[in-house]
Structures are given as structure tokens and as C-alpha cells.
PDB file of N, CA and C in Angstrom:
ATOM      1  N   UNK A   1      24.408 239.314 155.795  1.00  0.00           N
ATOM      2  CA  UNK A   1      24.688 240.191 154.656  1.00  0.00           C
ATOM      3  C   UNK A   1      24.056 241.550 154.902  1.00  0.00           C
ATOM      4  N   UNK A   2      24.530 242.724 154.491  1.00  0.00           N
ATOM      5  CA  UNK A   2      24.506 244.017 155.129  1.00  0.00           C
ATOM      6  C   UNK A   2      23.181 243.986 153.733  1.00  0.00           C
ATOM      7  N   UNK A   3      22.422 244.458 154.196  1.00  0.00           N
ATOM      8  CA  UNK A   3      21.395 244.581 152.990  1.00  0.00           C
ATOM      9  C   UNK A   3      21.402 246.004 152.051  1.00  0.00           C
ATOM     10  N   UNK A   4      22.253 247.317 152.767  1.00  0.00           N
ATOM     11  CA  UNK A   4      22.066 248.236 152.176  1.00  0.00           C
ATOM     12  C   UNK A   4      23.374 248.031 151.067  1.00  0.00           C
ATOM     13  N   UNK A   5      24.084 247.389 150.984  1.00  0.00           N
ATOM     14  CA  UNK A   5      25.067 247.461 149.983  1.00  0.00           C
ATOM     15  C   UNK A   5      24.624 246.029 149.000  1.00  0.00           C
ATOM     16  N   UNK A   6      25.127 246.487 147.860  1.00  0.00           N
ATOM     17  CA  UNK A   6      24.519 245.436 146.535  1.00  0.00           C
ATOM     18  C   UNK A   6      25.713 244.229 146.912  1.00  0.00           C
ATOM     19  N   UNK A   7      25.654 243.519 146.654  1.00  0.00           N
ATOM     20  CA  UNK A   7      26.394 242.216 147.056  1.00  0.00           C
ATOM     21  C   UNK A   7      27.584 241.868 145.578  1.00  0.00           C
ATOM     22  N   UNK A   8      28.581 241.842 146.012  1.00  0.00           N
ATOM     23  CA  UNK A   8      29.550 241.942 144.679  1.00  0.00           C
ATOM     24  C   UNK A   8      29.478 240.260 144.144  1.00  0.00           C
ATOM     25  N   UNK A   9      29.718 240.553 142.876  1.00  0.00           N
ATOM     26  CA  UNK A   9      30.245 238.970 142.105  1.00  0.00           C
ATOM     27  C   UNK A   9      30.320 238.991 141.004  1.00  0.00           C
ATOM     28  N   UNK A  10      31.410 238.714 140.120  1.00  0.00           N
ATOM     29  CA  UNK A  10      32.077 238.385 139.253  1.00  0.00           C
ATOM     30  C   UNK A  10      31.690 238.982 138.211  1.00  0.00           C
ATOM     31  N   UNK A  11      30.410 239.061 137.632  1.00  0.00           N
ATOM     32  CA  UNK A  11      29.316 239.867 136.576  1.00  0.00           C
ATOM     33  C   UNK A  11      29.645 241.440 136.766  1.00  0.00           C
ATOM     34  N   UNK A  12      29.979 241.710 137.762  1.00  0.00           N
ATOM     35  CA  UNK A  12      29.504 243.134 138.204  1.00  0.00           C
ATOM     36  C   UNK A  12      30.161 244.287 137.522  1.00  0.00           C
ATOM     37  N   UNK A  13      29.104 245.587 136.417  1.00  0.00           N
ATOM     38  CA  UNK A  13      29.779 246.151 135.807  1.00  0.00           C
ATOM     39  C   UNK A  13      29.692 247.256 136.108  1.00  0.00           C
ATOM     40  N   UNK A  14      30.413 248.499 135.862  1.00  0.00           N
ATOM     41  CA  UNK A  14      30.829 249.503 136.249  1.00  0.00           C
ATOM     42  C   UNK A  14      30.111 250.249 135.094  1.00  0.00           C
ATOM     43  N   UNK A  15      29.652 251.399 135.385  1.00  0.00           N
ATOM     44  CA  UNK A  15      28.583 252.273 134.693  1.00  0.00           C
ATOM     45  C   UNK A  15      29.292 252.930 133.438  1.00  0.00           C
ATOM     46  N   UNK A  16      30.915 253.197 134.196  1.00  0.00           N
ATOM     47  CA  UNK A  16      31.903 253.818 132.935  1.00  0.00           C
ATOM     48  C   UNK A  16      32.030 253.085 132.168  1.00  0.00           C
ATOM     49  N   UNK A  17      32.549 251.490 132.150  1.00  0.00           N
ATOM     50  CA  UNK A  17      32.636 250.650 130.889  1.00  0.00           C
ATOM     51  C   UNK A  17      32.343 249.300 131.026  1.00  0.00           C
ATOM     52  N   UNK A  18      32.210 248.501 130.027  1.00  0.00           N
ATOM     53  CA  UNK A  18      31.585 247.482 129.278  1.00  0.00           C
ATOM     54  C   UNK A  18      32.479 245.943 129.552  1.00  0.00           C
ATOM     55  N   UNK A  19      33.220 245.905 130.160  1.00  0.00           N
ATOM     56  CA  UNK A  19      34.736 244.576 130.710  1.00  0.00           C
ATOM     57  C   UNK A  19      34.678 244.693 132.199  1.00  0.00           C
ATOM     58  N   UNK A  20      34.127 243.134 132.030  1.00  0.00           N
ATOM     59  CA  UNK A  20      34.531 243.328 133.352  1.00  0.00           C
ATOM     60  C   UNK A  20      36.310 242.220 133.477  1.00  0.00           C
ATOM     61  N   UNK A  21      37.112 242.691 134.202  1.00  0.00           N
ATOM     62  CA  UNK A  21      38.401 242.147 134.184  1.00  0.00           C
ATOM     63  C   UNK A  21      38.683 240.957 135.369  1.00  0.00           C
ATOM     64  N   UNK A  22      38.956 239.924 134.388  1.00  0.00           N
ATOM     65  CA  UNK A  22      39.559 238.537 135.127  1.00  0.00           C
ATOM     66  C   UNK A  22      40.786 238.406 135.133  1.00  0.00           C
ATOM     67  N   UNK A  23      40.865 237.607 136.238  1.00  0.00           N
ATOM     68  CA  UNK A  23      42.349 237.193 136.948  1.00  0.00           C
ATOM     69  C   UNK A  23      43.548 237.231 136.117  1.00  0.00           C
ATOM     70  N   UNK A  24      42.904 236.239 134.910  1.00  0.00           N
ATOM     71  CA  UNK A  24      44.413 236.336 133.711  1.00  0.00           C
ATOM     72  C   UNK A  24      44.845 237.289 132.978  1.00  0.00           C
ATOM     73  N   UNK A  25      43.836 238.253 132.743  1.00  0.00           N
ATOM     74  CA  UNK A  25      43.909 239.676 132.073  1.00  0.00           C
ATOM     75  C   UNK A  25      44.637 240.581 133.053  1.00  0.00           C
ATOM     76  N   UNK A  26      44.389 240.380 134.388  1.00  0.00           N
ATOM     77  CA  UNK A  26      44.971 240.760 135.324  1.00  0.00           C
ATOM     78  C   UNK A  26      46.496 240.906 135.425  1.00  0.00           C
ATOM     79  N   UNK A  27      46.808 239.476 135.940  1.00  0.00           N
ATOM     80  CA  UNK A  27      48.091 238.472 135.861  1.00  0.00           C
ATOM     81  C   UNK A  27      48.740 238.987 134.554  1.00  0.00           C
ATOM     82  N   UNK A  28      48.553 239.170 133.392  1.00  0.00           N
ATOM     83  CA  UNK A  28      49.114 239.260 132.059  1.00  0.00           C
ATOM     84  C   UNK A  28      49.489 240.620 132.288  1.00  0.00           C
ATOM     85  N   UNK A  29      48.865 241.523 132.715  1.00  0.00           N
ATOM     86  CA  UNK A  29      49.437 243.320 132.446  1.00  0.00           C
ATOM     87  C   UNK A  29      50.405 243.261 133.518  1.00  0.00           C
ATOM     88  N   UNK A  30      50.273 242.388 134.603  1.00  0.00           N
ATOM     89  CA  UNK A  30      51.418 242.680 135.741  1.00  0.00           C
ATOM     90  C   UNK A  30      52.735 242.014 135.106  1.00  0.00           C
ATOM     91  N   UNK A  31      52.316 240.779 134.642  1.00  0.00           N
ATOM     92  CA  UNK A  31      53.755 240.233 133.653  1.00  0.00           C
ATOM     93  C   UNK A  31      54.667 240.960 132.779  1.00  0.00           C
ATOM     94  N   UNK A  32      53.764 241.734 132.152  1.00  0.00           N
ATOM     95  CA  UNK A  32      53.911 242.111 130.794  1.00  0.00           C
ATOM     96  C   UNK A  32      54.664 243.606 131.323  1.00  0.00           C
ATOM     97  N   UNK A  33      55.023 244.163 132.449  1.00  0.00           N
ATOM     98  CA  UNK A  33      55.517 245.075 132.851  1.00  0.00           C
ATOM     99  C   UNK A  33      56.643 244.679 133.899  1.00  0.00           C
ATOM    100  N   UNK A  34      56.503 243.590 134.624  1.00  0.00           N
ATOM    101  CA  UNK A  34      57.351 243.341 135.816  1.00  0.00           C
ATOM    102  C   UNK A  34      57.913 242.120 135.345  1.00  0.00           C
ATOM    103  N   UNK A  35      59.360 241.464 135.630  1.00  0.00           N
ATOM    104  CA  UNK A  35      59.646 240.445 135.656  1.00  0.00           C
ATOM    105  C   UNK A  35      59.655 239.360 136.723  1.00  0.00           C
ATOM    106  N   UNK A  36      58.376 238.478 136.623  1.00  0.00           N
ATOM    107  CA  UNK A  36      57.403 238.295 138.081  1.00  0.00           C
ATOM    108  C   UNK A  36      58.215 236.734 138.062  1.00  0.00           C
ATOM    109  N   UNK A  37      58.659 236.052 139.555  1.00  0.00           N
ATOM    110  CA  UNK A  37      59.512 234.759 139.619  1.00  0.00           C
ATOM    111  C   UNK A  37      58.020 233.667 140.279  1.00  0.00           C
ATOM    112  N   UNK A  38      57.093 234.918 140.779  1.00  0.00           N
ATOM    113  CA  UNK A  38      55.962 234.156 141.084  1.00  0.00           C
ATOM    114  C   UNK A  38      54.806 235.401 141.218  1.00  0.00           C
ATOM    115  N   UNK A  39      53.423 234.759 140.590  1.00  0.00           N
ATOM    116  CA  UNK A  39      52.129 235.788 140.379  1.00  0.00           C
ATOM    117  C   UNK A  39      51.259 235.420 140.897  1.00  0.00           C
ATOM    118  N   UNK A  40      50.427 235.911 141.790  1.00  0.00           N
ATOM    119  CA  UNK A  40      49.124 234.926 142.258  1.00  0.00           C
ATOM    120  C   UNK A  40      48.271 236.457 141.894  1.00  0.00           C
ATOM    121  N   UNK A  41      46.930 236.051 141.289  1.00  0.00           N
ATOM    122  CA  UNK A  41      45.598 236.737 141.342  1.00  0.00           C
ATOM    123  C   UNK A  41      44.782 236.624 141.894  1.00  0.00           C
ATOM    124  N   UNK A  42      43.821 236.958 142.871  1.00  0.00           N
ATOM    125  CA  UNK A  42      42.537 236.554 142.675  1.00  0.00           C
ATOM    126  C   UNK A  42      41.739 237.417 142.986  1.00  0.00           C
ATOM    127  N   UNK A  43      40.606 237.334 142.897  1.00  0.00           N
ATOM    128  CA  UNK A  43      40.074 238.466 143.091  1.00  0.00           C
ATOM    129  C   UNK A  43      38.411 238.065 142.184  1.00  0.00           C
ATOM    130  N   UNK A  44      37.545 239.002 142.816  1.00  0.00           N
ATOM    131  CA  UNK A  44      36.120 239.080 142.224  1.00  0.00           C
ATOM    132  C   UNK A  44      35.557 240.115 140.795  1.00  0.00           C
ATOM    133  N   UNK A  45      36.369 240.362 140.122  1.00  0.00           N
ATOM    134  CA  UNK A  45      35.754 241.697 139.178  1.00  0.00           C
ATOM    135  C   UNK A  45      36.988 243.073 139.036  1.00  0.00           C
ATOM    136  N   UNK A  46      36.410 243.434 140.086  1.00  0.00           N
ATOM    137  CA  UNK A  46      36.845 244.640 140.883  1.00  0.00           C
ATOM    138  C   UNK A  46      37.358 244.486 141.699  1.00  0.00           C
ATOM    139  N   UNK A  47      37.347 244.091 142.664  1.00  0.00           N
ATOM    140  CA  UNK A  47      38.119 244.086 144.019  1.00  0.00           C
ATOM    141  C   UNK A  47      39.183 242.738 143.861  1.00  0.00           C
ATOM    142  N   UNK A  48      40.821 242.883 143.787  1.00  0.00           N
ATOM    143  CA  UNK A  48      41.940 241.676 143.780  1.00  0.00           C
ATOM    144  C   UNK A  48      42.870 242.089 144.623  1.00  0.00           C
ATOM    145  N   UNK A  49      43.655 240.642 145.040  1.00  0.00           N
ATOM    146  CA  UNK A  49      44.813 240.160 145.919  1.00  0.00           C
ATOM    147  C   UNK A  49      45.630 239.601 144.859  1.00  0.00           C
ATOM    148  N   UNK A  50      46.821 240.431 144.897  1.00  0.00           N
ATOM    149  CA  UNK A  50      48.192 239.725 144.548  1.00  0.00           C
ATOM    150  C   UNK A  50      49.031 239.486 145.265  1.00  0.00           C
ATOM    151  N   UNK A  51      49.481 238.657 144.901  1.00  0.00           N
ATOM    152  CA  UNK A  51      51.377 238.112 145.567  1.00  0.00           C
ATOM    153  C   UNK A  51      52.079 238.596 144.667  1.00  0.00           C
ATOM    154  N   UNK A  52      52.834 239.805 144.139  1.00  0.00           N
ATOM    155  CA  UNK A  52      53.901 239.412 143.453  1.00  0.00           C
ATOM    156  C   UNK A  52      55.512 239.440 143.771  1.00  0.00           C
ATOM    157  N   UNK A  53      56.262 238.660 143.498  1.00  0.00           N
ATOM    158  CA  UNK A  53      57.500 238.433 143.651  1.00  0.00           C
ATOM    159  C   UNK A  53      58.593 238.585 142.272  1.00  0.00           C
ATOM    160  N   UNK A  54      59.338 240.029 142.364  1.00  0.00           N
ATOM    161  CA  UNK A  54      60.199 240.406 141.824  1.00  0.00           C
ATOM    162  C   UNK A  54      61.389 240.566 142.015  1.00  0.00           C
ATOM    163  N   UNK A  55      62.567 240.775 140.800  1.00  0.00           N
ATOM    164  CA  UNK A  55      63.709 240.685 141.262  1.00  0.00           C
ATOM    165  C   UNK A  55      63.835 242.628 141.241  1.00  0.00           C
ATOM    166  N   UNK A  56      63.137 242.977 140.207  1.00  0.00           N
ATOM    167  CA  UNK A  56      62.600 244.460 140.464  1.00  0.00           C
ATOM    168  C   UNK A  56      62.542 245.265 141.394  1.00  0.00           C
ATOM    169  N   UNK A  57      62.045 244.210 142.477  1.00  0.00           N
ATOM    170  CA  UNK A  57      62.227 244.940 143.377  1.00  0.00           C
ATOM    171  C   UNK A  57      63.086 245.306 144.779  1.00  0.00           C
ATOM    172  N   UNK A  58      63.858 244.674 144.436  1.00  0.00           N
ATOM    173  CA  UNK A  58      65.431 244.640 145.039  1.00  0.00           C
ATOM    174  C   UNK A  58      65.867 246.104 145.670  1.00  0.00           C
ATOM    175  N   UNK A  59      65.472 246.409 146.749  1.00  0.00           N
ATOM    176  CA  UNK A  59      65.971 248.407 147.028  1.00  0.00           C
ATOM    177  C   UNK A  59      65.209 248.947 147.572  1.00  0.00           C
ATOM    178  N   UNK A  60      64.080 248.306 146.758  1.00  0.00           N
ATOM    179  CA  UNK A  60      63.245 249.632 146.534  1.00  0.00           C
ATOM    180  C   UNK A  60      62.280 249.482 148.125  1.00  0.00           C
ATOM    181  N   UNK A  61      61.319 250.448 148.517  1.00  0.00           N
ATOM    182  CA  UNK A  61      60.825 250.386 149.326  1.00  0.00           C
ATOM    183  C   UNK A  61      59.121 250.079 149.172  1.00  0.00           C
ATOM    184  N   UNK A  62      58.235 249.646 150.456  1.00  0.00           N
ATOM    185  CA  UNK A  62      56.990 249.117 150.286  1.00  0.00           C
ATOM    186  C   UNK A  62      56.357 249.981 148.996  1.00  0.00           C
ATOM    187  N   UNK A  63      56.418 250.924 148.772  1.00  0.00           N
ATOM    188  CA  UNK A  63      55.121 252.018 148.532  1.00  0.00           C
ATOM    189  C   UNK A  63      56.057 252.761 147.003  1.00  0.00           C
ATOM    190  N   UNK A  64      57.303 252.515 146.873  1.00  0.00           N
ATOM    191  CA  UNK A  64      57.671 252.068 145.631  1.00  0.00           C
ATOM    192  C   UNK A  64      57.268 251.186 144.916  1.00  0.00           C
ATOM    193  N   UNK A  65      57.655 249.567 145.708  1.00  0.00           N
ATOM    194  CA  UNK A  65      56.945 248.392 144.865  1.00  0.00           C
ATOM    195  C   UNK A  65      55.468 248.728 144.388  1.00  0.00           C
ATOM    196  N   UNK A  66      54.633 249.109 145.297  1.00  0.00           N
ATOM    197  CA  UNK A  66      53.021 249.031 144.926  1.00  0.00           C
ATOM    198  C   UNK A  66      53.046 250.155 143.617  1.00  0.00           C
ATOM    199  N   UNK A  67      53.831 250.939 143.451  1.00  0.00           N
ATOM    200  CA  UNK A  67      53.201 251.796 142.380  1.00  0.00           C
ATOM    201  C   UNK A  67      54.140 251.187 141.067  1.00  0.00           C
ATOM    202  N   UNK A  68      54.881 250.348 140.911  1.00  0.00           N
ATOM    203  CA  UNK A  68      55.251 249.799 139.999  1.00  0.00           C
ATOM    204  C   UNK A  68      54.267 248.477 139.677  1.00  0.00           C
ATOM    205  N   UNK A  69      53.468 248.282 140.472  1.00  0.00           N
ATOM    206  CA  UNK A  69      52.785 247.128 140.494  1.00  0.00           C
ATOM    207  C   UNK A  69      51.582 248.075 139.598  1.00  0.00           C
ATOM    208  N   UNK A  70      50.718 249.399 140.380  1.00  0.00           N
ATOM    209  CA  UNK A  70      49.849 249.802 140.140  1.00  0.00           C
ATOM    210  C   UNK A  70      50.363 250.790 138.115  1.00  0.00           C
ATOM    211  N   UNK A  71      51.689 250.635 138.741  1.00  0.00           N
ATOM    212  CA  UNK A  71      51.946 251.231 136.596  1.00  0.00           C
ATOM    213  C   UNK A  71      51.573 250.748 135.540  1.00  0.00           C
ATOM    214  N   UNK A  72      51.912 249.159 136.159  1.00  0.00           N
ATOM    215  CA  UNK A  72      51.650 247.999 135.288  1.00  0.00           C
ATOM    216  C   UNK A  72      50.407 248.149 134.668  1.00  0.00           C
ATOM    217  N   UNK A  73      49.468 248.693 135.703  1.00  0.00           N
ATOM    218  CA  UNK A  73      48.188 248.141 135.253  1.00  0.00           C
ATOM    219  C   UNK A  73      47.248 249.530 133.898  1.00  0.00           C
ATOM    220  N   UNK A  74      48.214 250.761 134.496  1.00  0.00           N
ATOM    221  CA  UNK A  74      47.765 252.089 133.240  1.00  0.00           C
ATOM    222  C   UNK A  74      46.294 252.370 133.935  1.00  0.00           C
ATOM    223  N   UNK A  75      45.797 252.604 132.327  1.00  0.00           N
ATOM    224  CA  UNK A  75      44.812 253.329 132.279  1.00  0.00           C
ATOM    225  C   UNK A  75      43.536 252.360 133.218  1.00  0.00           C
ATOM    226  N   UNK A  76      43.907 250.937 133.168  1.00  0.00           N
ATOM    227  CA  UNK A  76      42.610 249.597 133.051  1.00  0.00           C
ATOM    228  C   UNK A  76      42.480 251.035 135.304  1.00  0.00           C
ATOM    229  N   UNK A  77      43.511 250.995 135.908  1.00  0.00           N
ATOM    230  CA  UNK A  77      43.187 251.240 137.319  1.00  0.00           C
ATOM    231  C   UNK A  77      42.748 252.775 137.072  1.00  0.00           C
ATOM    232  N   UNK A  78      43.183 253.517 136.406  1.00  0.00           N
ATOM    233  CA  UNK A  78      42.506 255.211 136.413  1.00  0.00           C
ATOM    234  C   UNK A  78      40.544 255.157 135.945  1.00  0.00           C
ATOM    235  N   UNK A  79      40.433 254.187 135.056  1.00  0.00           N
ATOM    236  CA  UNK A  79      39.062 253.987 134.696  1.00  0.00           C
ATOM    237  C   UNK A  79      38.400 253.109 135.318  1.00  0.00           C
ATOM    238  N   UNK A  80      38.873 252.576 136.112  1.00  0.00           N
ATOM    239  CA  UNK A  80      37.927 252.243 137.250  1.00  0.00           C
ATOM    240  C   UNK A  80      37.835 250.289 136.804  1.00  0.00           C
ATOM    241  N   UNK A  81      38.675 249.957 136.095  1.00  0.00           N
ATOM    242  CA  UNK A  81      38.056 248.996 135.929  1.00  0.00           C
ATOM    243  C   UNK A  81      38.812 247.755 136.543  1.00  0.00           C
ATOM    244  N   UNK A  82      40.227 247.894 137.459  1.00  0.00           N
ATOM    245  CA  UNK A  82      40.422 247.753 139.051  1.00  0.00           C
ATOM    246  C   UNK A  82      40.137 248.179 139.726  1.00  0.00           C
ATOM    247  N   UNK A  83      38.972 248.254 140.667  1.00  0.00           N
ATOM    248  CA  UNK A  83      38.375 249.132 141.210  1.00  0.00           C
ATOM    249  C   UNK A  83      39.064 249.570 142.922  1.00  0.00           C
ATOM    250  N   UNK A  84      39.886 248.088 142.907  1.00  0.00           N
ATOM    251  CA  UNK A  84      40.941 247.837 144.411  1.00  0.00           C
ATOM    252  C   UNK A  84      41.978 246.622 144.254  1.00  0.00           C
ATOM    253  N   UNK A  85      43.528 246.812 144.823  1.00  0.00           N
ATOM    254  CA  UNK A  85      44.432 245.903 144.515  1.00  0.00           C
ATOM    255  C   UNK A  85      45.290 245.898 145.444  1.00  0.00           C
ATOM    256  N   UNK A  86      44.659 244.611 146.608  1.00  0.00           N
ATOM    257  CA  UNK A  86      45.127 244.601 147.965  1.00  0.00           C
ATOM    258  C   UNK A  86      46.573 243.734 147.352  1.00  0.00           C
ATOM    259  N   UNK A  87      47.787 244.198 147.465  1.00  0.00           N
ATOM    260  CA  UNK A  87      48.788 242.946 147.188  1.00  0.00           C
ATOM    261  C   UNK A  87      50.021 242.995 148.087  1.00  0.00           C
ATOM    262  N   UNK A  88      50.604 241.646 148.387  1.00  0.00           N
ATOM    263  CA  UNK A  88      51.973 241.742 148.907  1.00  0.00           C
ATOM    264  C   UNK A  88      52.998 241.598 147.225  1.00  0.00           C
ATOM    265  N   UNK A  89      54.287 241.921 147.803  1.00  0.00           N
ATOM    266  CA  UNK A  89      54.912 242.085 147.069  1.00  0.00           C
ATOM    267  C   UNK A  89      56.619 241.536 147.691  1.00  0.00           C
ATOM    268  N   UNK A  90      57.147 241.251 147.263  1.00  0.00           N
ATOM    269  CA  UNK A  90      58.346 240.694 147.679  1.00  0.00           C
ATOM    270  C   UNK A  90      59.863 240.085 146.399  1.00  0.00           C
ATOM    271  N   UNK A  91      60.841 240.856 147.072  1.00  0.00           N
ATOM    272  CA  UNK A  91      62.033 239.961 146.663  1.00  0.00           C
ATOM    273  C   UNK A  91      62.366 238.574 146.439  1.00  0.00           C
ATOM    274  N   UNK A  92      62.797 238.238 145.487  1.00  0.00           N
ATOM    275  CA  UNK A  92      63.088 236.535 145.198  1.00  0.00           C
ATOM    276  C   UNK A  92      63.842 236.378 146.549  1.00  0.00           C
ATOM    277  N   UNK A  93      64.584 236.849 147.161  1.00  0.00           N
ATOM    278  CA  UNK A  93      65.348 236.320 148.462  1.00  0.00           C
ATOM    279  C   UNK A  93      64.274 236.245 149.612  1.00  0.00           C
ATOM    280  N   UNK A  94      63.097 237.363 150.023  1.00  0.00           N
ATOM    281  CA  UNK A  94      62.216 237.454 151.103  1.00  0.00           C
ATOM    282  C   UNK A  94      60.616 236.769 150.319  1.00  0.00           C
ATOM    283  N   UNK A  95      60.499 236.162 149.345  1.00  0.00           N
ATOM    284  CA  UNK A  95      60.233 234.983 148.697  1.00  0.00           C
ATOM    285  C   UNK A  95      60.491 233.954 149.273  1.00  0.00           C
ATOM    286  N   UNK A  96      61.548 233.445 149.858  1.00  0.00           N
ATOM    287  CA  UNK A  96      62.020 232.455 149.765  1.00  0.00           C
ATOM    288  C   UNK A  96      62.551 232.494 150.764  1.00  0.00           C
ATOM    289  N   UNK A  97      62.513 232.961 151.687  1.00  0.00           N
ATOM    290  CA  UNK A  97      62.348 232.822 153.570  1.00  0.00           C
ATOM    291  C   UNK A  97      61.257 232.917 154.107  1.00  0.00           C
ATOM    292  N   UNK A  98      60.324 233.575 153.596  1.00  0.00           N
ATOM    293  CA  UNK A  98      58.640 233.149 153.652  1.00  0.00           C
ATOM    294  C   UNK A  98      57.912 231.750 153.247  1.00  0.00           C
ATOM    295  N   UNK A  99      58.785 231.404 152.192  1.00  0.00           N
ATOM    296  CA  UNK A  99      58.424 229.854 152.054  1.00  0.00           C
ATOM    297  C   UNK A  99      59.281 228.828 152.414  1.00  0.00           C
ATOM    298  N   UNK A 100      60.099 229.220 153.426  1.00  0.00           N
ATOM    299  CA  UNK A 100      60.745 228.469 154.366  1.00  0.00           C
ATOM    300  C   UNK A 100      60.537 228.288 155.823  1.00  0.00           C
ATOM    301  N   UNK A 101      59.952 229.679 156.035  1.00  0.00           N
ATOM    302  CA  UNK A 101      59.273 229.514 156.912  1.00  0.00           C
ATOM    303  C   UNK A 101      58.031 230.292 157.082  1.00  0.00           C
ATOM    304  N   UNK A 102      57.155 229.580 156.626  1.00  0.00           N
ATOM    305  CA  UNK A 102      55.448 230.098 156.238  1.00  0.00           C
ATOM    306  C   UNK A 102      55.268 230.349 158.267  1.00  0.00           C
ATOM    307  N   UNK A 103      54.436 231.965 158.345  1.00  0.00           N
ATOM    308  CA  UNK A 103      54.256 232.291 159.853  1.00  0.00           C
ATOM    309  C   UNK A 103      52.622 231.195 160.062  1.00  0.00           C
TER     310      UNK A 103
END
């Protein structure tokens, strides 16, 4: 463990505000904006991994999807209180050749 950096976990709050944000609070703002066929969260606080799989996103390109992903989330990612949101993102069709054939 690198000793000069504070060690992250789950508690960990941000000086601007008072929540710290879990997976389902998470999961719920991405729902609640995208029509998701599959959602995975996880993540420590601040720092999360998504999967999401939309029909949304049908066209569109990598760095399109992520900012419809990152819209979802508003103000909670400008105030810091996603602090990072490593995610894949995928079509119900490239969904579903990935889970046909997992690399």
C-alpha cells in the first residue's frame, strides 16, 4: 500500500458534501434516464464500473454513449460526488454476442 495516499473505502467523504453515493442510488439515476436491458454497478464511494446496455444506444458512437451515461447522472458528477465512472456500454445486439461469446 502506497502510504502517501489515504486508502479509499466506502465511508469516504468529500469536503464539498455530506452523501456519500451507493451503487443503487447510482444504478437508479442511470435507469431513470436510459432505458437500460442490463445495469451492473459497482464501485467504492467515489470511484464506479458500469456495464450498461441500451437500446439508446443504437448509432451512436463510444464517446456519445458515455456522455449520455454521464447526463444521467447531472449535477450528483459536476459536485464531485462521482468522483470517477469507468463504464462499458453496449447495444442489446453487441450485448448479446459478448455473452455468446465471453473473450
Amino acid at each position: 500500500m502506497n502510504r502517501c495516499l489515504p486508502a479509499l473505502a466506502p465511508t469516504f467523504r468529500h469536503k464539498h458534501f455530506d452523501h456519500t453515493m451507493t451503487a443503487q442510488e447510482l444504478q437508479t439515476l442511470i435507469a431513470a434516464h436510459l432505458d437500460c436491458l442490463h445495469l451492473e454497478v459497482n464501485g467504492d464511494g467515489r470511484h464506479w464500473y458500469a456495464v450498461v446496455v441500451s437500446p439508446a444506444f443504437e448509432g451512436k458512437r463510444l464517446i456519445a454513449r458515455h456522455q449520455m451515461v454521464y447526463a444521467a447522472m447531472g449535477e450528483r458528477i459536476r459536485r464531485d460526488e462521482v468522483h470517477a465512472l469507468s463504464m462499458q456500454t453496449h447495444t442489446p445486439a453487441e450485448w448479446s454476442a459478448r455473452q455468446a461469446n465471453p473473450a
